[in-house]
PDBML (XML) file of the C-alpha atoms, coordinates in Angstrom:
<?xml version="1.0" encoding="UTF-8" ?>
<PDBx:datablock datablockName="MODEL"
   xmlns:PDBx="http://pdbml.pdb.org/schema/pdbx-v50.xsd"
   xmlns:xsi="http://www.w3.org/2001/XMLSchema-instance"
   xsi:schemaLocation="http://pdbml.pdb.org/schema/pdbx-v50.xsd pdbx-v50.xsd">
   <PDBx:atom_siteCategory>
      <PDBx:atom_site id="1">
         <PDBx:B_iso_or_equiv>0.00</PDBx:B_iso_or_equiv>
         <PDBx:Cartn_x>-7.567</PDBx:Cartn_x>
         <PDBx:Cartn_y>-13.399</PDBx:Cartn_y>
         <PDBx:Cartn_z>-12.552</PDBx:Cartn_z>
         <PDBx:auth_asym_id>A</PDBx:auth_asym_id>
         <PDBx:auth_atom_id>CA</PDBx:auth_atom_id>
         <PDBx:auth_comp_id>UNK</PDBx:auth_comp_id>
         <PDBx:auth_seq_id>1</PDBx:auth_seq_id>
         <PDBx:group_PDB>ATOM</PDBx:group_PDB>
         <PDBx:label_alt_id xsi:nil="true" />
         <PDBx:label_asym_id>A</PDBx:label_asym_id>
         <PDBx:label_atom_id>CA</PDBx:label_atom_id>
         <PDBx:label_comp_id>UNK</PDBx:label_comp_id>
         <PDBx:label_entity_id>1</PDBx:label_entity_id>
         <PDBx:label_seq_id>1</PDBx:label_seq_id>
         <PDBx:occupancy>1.00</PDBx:occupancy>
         <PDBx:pdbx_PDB_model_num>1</PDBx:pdbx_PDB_model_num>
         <PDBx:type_symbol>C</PDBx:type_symbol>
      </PDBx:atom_site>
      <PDBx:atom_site id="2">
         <PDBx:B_iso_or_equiv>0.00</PDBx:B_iso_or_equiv>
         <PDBx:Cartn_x>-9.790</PDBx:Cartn_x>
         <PDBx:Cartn_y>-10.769</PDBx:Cartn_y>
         <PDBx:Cartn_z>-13.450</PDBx:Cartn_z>
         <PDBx:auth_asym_id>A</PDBx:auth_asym_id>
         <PDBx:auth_atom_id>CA</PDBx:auth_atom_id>
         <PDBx:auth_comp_id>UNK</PDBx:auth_comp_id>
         <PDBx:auth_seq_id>2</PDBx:auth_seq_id>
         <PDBx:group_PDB>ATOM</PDBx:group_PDB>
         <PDBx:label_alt_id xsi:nil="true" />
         <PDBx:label_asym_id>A</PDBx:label_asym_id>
         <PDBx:label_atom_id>CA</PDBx:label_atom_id>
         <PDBx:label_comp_id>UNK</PDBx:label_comp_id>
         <PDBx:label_entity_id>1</PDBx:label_entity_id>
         <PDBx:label_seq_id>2</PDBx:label_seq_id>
         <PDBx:occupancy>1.00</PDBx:occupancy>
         <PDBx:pdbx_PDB_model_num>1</PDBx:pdbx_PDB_model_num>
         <PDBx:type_symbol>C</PDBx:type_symbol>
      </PDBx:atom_site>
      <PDBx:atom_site id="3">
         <PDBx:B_iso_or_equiv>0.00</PDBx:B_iso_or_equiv>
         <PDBx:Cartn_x>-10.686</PDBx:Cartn_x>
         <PDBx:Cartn_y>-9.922</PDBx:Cartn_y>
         <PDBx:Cartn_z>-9.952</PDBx:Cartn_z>
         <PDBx:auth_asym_id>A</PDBx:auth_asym_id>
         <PDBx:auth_atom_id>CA</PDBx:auth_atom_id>
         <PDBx:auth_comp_id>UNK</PDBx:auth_comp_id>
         <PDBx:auth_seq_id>3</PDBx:auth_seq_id>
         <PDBx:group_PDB>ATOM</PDBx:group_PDB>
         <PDBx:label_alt_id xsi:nil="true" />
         <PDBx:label_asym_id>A</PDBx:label_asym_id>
         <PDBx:label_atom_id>CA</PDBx:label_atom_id>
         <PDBx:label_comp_id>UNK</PDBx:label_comp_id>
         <PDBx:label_entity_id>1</PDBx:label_entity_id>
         <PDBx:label_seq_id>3</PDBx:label_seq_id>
         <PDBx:occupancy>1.00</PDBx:occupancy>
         <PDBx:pdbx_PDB_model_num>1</PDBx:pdbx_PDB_model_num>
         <PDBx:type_symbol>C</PDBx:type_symbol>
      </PDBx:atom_site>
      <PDBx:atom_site id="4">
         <PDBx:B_iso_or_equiv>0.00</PDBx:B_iso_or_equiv>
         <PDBx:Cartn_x>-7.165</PDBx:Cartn_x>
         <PDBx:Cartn_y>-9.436</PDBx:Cartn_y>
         <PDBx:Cartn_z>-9.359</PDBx:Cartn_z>
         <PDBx:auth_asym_id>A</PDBx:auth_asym_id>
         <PDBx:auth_atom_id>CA</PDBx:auth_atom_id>
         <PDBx:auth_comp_id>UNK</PDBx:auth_comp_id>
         <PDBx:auth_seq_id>4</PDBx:auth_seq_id>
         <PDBx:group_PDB>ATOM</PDBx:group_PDB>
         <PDBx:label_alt_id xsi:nil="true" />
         <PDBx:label_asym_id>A</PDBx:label_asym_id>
         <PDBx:label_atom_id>CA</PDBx:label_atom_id>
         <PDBx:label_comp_id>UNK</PDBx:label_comp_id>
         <PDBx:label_entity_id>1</PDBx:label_entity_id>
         <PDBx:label_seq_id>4</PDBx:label_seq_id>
         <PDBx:occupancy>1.00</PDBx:occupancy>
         <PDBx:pdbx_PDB_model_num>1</PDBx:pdbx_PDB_model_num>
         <PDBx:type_symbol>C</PDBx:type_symbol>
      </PDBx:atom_site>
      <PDBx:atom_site id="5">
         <PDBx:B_iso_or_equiv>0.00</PDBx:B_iso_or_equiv>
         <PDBx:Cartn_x>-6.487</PDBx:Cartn_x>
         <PDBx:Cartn_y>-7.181</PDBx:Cartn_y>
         <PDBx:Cartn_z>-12.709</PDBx:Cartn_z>
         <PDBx:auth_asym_id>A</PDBx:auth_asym_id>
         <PDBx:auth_atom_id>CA</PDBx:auth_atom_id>
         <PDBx:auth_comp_id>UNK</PDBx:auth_comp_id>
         <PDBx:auth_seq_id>5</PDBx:auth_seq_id>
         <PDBx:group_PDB>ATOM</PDBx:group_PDB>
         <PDBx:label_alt_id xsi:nil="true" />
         <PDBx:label_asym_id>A</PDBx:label_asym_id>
         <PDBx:label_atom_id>CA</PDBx:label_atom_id>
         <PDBx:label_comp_id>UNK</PDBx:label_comp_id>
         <PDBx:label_entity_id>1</PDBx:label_entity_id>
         <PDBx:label_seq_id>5</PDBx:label_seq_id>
         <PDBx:occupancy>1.00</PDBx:occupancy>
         <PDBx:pdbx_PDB_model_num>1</PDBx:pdbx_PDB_model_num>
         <PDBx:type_symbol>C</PDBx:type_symbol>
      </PDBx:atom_site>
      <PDBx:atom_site id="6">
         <PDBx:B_iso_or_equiv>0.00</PDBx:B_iso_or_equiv>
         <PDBx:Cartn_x>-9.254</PDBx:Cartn_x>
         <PDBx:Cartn_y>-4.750</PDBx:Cartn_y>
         <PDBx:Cartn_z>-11.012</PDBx:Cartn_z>
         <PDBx:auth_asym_id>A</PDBx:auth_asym_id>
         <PDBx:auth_atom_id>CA</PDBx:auth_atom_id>
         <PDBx:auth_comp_id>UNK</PDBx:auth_comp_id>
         <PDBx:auth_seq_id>6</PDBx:auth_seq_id>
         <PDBx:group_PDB>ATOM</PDBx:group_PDB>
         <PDBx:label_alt_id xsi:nil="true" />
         <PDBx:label_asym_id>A</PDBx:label_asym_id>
         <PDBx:label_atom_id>CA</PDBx:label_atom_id>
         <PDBx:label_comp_id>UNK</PDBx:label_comp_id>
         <PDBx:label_entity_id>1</PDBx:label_entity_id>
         <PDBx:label_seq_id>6</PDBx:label_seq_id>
         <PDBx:occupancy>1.00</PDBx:occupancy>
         <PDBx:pdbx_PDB_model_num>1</PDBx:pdbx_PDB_model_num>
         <PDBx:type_symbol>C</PDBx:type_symbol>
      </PDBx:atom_site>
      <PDBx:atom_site id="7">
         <PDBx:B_iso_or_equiv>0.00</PDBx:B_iso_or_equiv>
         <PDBx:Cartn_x>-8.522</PDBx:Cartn_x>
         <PDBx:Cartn_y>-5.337</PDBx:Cartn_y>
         <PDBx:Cartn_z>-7.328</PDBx:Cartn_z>
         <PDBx:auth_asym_id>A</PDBx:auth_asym_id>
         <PDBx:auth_atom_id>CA</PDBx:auth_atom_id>
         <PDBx:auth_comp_id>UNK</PDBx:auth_comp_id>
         <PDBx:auth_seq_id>7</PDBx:auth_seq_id>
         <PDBx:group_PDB>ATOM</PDBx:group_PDB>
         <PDBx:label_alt_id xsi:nil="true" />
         <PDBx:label_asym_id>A</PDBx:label_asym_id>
         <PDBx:label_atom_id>CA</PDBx:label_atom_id>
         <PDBx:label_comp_id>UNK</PDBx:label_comp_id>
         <PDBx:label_entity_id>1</PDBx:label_entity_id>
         <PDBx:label_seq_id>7</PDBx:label_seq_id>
         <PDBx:occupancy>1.00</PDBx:occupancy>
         <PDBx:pdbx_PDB_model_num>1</PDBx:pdbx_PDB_model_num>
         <PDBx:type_symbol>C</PDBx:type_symbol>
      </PDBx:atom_site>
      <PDBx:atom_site id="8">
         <PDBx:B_iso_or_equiv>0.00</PDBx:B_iso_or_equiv>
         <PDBx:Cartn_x>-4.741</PDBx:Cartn_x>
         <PDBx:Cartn_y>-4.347</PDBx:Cartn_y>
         <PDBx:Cartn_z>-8.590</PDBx:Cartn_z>
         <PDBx:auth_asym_id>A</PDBx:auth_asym_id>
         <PDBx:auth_atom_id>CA</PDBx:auth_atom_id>
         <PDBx:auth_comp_id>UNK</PDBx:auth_comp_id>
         <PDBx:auth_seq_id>8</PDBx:auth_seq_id>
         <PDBx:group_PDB>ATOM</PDBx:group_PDB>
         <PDBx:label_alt_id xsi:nil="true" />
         <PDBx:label_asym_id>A</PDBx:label_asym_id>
         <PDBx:label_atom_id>CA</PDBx:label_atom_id>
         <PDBx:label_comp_id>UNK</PDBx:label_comp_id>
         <PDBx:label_entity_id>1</PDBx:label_entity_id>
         <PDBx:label_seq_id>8</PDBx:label_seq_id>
         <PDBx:occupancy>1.00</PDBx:occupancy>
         <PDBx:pdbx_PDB_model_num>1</PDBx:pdbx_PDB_model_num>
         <PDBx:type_symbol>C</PDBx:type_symbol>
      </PDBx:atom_site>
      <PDBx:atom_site id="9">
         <PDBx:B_iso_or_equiv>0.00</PDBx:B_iso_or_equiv>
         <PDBx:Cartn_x>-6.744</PDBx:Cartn_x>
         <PDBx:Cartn_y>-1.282</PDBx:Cartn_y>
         <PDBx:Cartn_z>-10.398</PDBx:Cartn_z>
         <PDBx:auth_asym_id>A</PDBx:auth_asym_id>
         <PDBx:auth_atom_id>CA</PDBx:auth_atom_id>
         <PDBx:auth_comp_id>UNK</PDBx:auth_comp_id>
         <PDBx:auth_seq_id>9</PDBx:auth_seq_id>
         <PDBx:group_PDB>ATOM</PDBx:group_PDB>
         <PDBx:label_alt_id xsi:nil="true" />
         <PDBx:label_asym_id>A</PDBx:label_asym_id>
         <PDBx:label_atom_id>CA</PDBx:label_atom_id>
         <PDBx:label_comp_id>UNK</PDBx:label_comp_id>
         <PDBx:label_entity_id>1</PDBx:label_entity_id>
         <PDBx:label_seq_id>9</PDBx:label_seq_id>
         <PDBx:occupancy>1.00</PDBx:occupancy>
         <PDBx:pdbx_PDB_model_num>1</PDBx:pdbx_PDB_model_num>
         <PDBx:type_symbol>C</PDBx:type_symbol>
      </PDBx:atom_site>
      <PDBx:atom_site id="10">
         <PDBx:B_iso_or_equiv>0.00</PDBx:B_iso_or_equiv>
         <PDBx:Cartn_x>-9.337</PDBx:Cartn_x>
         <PDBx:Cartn_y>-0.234</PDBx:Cartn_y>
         <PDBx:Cartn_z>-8.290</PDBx:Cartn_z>
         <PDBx:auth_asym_id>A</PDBx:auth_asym_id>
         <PDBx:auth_atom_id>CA</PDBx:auth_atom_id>
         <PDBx:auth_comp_id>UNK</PDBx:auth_comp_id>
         <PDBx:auth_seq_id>10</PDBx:auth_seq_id>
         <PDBx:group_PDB>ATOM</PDBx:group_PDB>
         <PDBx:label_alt_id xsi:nil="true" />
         <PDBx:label_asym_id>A</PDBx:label_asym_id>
         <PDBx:label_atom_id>CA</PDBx:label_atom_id>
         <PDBx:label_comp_id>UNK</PDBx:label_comp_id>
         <PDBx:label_entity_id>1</PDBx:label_entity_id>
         <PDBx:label_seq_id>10</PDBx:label_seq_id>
         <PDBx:occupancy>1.00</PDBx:occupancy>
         <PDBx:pdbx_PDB_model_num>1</PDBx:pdbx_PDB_model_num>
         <PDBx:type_symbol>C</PDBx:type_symbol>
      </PDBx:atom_site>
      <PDBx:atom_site id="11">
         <PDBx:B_iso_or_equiv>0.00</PDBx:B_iso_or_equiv>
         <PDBx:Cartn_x>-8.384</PDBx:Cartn_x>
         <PDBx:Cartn_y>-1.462</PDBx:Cartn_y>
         <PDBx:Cartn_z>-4.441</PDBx:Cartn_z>
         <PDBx:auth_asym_id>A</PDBx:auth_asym_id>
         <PDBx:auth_atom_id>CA</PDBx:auth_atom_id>
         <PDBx:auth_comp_id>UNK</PDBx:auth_comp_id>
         <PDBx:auth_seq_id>11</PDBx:auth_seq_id>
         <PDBx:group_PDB>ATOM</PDBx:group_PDB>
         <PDBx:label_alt_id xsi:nil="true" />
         <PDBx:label_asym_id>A</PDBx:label_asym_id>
         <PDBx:label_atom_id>CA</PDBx:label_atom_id>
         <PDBx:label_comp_id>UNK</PDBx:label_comp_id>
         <PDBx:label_entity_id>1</PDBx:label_entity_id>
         <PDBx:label_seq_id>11</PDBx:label_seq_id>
         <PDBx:occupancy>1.00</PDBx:occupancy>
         <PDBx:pdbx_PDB_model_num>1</PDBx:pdbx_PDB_model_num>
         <PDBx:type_symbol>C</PDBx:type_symbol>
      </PDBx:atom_site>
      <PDBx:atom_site id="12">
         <PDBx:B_iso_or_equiv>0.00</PDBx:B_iso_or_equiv>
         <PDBx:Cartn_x>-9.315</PDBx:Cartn_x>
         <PDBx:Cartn_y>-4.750</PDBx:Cartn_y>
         <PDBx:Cartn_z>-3.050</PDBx:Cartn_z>
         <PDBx:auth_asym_id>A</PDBx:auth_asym_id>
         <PDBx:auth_atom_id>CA</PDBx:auth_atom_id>
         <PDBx:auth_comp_id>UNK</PDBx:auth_comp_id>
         <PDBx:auth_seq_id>12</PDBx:auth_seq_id>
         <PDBx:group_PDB>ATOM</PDBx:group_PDB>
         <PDBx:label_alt_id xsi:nil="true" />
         <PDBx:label_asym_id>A</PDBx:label_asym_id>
         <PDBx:label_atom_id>CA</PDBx:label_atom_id>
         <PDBx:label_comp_id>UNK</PDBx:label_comp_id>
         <PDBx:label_entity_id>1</PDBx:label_entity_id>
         <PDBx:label_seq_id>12</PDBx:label_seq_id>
         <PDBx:occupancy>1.00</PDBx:occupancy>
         <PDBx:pdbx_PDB_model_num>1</PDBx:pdbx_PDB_model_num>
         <PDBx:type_symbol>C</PDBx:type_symbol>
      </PDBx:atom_site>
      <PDBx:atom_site id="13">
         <PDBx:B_iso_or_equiv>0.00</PDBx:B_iso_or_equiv>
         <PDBx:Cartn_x>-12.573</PDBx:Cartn_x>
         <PDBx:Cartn_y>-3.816</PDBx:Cartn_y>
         <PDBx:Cartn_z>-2.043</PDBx:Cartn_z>
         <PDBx:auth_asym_id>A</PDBx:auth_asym_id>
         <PDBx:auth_atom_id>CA</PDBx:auth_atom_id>
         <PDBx:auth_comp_id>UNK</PDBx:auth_comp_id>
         <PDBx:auth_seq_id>13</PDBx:auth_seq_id>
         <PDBx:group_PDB>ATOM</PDBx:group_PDB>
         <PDBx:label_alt_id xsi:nil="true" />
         <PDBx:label_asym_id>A</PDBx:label_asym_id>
         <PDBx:label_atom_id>CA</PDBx:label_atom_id>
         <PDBx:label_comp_id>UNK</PDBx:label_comp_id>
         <PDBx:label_entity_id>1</PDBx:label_entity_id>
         <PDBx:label_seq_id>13</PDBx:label_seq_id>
         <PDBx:occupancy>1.00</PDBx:occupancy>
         <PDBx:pdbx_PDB_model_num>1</PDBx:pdbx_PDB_model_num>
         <PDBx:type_symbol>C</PDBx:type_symbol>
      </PDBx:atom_site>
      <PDBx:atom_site id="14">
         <PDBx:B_iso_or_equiv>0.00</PDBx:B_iso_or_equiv>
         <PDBx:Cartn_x>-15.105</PDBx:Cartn_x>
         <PDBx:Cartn_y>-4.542</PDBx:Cartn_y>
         <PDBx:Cartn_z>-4.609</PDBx:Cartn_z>
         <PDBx:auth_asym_id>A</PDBx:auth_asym_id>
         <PDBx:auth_atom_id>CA</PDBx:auth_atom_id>
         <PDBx:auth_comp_id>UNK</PDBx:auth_comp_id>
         <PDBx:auth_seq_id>14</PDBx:auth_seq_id>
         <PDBx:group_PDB>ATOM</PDBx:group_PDB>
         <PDBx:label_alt_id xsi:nil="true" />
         <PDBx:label_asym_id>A</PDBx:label_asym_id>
         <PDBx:label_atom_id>CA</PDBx:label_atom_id>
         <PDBx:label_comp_id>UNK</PDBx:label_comp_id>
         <PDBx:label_entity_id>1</PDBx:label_entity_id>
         <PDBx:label_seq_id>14</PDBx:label_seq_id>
         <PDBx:occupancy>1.00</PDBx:occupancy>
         <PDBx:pdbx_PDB_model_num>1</PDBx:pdbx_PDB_model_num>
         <PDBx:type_symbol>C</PDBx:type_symbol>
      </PDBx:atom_site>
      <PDBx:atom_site id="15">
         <PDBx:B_iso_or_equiv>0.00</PDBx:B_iso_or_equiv>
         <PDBx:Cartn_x>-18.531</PDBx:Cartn_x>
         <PDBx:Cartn_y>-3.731</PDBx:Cartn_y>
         <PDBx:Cartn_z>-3.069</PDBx:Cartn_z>
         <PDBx:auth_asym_id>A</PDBx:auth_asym_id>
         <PDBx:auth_atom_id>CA</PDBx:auth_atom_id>
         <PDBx:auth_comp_id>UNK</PDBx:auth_comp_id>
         <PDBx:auth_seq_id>15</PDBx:auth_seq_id>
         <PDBx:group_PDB>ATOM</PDBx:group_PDB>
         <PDBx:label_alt_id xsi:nil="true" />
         <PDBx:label_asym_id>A</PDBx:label_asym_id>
         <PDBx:label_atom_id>CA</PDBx:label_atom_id>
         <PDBx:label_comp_id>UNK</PDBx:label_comp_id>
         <PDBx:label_entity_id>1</PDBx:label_entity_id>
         <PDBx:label_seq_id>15</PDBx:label_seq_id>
         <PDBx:occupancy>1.00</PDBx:occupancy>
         <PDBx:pdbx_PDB_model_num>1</PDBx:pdbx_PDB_model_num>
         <PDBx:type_symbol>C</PDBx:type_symbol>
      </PDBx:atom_site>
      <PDBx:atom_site id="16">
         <PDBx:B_iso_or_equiv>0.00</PDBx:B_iso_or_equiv>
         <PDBx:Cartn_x>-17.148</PDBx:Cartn_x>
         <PDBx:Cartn_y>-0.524</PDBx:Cartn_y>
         <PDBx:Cartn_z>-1.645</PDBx:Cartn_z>
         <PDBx:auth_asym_id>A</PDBx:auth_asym_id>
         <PDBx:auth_atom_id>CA</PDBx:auth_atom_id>
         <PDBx:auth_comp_id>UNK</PDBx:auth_comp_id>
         <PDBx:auth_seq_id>16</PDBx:auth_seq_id>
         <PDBx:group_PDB>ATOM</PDBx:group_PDB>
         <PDBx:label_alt_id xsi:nil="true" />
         <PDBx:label_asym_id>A</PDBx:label_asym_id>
         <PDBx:label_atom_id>CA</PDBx:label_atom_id>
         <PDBx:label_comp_id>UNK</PDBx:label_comp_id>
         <PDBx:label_entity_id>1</PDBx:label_entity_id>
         <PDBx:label_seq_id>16</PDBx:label_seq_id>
         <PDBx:occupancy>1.00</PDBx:occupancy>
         <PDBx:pdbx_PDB_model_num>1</PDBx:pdbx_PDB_model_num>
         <PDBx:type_symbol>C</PDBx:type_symbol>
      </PDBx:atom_site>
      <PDBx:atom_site id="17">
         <PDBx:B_iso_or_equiv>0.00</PDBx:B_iso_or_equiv>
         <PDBx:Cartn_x>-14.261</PDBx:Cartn_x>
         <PDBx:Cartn_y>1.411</PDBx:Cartn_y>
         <PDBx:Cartn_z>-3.528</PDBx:Cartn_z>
         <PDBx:auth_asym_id>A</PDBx:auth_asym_id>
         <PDBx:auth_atom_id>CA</PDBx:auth_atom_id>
         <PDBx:auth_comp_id>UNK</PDBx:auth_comp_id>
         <PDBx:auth_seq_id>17</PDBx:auth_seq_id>
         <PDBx:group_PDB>ATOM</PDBx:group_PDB>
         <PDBx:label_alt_id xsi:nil="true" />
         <PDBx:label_asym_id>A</PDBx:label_asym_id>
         <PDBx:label_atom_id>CA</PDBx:label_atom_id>
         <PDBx:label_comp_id>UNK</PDBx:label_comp_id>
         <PDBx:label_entity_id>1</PDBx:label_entity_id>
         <PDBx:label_seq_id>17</PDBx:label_seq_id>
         <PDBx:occupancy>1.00</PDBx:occupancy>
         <PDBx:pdbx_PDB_model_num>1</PDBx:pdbx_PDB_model_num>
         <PDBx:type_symbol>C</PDBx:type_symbol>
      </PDBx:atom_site>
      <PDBx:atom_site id="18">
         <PDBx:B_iso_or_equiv>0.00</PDBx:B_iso_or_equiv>
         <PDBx:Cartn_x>-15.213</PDBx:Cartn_x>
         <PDBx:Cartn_y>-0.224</PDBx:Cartn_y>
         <PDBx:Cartn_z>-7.478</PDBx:Cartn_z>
         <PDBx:auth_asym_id>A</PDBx:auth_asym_id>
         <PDBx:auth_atom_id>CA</PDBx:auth_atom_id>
         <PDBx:auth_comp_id>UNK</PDBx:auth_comp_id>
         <PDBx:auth_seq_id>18</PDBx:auth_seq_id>
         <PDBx:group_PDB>ATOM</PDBx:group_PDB>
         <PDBx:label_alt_id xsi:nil="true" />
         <PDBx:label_asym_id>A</PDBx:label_asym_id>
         <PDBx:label_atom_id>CA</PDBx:label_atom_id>
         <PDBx:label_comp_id>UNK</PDBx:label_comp_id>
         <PDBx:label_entity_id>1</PDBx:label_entity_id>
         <PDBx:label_seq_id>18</PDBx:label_seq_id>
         <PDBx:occupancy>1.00</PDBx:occupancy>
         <PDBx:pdbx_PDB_model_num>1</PDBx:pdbx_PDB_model_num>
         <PDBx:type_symbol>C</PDBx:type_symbol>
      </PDBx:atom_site>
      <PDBx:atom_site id="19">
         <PDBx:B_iso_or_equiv>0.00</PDBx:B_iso_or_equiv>
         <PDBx:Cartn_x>-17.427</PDBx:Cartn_x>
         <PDBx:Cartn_y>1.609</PDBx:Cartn_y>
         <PDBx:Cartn_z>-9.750</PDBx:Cartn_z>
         <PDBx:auth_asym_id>A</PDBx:auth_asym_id>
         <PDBx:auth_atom_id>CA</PDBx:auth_atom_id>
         <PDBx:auth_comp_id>UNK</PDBx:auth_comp_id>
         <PDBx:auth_seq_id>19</PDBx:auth_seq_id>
         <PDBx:group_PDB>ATOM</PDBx:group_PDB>
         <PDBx:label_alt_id xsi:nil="true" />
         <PDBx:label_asym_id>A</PDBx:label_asym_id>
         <PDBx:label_atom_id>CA</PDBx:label_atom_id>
         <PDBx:label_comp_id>UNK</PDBx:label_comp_id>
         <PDBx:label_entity_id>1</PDBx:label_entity_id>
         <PDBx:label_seq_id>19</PDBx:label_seq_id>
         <PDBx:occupancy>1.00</PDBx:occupancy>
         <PDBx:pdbx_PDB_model_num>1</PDBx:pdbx_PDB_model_num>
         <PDBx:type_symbol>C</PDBx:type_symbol>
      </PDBx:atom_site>
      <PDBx:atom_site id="20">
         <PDBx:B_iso_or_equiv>0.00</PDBx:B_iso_or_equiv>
         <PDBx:Cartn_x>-20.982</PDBx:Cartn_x>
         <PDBx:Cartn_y>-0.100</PDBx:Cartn_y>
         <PDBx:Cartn_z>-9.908</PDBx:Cartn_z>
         <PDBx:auth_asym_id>A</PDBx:auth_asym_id>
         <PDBx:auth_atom_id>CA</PDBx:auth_atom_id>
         <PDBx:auth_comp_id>UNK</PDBx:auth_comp_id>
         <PDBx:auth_seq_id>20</PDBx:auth_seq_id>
         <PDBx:group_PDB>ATOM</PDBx:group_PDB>
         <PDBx:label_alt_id xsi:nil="true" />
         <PDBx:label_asym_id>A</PDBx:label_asym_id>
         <PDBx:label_atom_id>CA</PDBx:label_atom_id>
         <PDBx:label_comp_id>UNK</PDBx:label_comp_id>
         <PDBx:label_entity_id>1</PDBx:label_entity_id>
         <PDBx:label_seq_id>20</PDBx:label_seq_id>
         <PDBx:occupancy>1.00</PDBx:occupancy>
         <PDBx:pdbx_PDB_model_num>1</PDBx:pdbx_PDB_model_num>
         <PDBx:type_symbol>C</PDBx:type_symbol>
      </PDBx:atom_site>
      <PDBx:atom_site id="21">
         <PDBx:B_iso_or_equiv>0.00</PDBx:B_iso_or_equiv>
         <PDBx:Cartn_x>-20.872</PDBx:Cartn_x>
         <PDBx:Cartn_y>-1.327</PDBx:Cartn_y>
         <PDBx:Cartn_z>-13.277</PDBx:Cartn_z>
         <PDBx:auth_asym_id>A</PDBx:auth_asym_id>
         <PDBx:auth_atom_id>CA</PDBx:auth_atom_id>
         <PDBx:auth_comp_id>UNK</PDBx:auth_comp_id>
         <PDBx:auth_seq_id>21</PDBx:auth_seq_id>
         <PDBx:group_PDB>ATOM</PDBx:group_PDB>
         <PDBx:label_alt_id xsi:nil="true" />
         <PDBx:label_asym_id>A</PDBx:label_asym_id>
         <PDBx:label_atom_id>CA</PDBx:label_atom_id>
         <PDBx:label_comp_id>UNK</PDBx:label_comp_id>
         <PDBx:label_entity_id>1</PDBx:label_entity_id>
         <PDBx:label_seq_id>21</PDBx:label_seq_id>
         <PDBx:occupancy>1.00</PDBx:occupancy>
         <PDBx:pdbx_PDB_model_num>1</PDBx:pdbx_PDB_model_num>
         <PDBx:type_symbol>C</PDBx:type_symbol>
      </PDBx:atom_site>
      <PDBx:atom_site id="22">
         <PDBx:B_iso_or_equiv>0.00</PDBx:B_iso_or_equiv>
         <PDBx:Cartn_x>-17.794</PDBx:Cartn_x>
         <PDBx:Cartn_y>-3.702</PDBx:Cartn_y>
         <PDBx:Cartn_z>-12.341</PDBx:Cartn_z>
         <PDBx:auth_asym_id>A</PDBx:auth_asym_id>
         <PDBx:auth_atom_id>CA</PDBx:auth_atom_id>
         <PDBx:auth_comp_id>UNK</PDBx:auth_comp_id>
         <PDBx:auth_seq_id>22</PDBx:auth_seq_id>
         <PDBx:group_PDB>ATOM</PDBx:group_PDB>
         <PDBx:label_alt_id xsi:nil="true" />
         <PDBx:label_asym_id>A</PDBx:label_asym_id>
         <PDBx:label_atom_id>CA</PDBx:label_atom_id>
         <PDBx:label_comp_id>UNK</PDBx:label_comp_id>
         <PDBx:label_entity_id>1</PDBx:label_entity_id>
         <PDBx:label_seq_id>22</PDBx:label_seq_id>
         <PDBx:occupancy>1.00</PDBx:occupancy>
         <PDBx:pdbx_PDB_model_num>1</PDBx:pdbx_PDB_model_num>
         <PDBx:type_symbol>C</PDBx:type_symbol>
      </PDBx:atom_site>
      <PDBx:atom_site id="23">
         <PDBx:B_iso_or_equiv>0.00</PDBx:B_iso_or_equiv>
         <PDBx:Cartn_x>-19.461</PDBx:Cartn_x>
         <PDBx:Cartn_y>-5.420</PDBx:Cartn_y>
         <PDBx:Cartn_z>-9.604</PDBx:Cartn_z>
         <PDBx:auth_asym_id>A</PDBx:auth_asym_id>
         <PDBx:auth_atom_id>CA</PDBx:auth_atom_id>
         <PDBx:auth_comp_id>UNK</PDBx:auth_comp_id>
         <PDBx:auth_seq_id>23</PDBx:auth_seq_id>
         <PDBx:group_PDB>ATOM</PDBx:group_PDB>
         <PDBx:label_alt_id xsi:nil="true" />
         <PDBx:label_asym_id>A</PDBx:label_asym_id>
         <PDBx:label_atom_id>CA</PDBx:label_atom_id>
         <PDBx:label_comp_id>UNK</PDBx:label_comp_id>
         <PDBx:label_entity_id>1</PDBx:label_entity_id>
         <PDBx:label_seq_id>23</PDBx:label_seq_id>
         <PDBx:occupancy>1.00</PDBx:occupancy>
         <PDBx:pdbx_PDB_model_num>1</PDBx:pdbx_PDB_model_num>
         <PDBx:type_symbol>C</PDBx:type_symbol>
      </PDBx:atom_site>
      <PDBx:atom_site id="24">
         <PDBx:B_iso_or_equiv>0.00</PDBx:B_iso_or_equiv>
         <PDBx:Cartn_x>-20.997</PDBx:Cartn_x>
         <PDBx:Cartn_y>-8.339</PDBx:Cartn_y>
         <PDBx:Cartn_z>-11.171</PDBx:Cartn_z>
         <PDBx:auth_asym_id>A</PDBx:auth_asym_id>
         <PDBx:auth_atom_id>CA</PDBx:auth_atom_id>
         <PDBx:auth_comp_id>UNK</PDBx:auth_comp_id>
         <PDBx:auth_seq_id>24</PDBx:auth_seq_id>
         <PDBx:group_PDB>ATOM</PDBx:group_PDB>
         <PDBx:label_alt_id xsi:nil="true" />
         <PDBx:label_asym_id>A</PDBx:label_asym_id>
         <PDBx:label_atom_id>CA</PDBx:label_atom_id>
         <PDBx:label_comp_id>UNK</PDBx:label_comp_id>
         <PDBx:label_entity_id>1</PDBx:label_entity_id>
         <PDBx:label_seq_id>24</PDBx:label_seq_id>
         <PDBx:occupancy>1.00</PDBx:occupancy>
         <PDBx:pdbx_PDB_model_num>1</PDBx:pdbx_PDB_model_num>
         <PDBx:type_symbol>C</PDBx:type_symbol>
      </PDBx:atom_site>
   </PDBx:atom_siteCategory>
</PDBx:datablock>
């Protein structure tokens, strides 16, 4: 759910559009 919450944020691409310090 919180992957979602940012994907719906930040785009649906995690390793490429999200800031660094969300990716783990």
């Amino acid at each position: 759910a919180t992957w979602c919450s940012l994907a719906t944020e930040h785009g649906t691409l995690w390793e490429t559009q999200w800031p660094q310090e969300l990716h783990d």
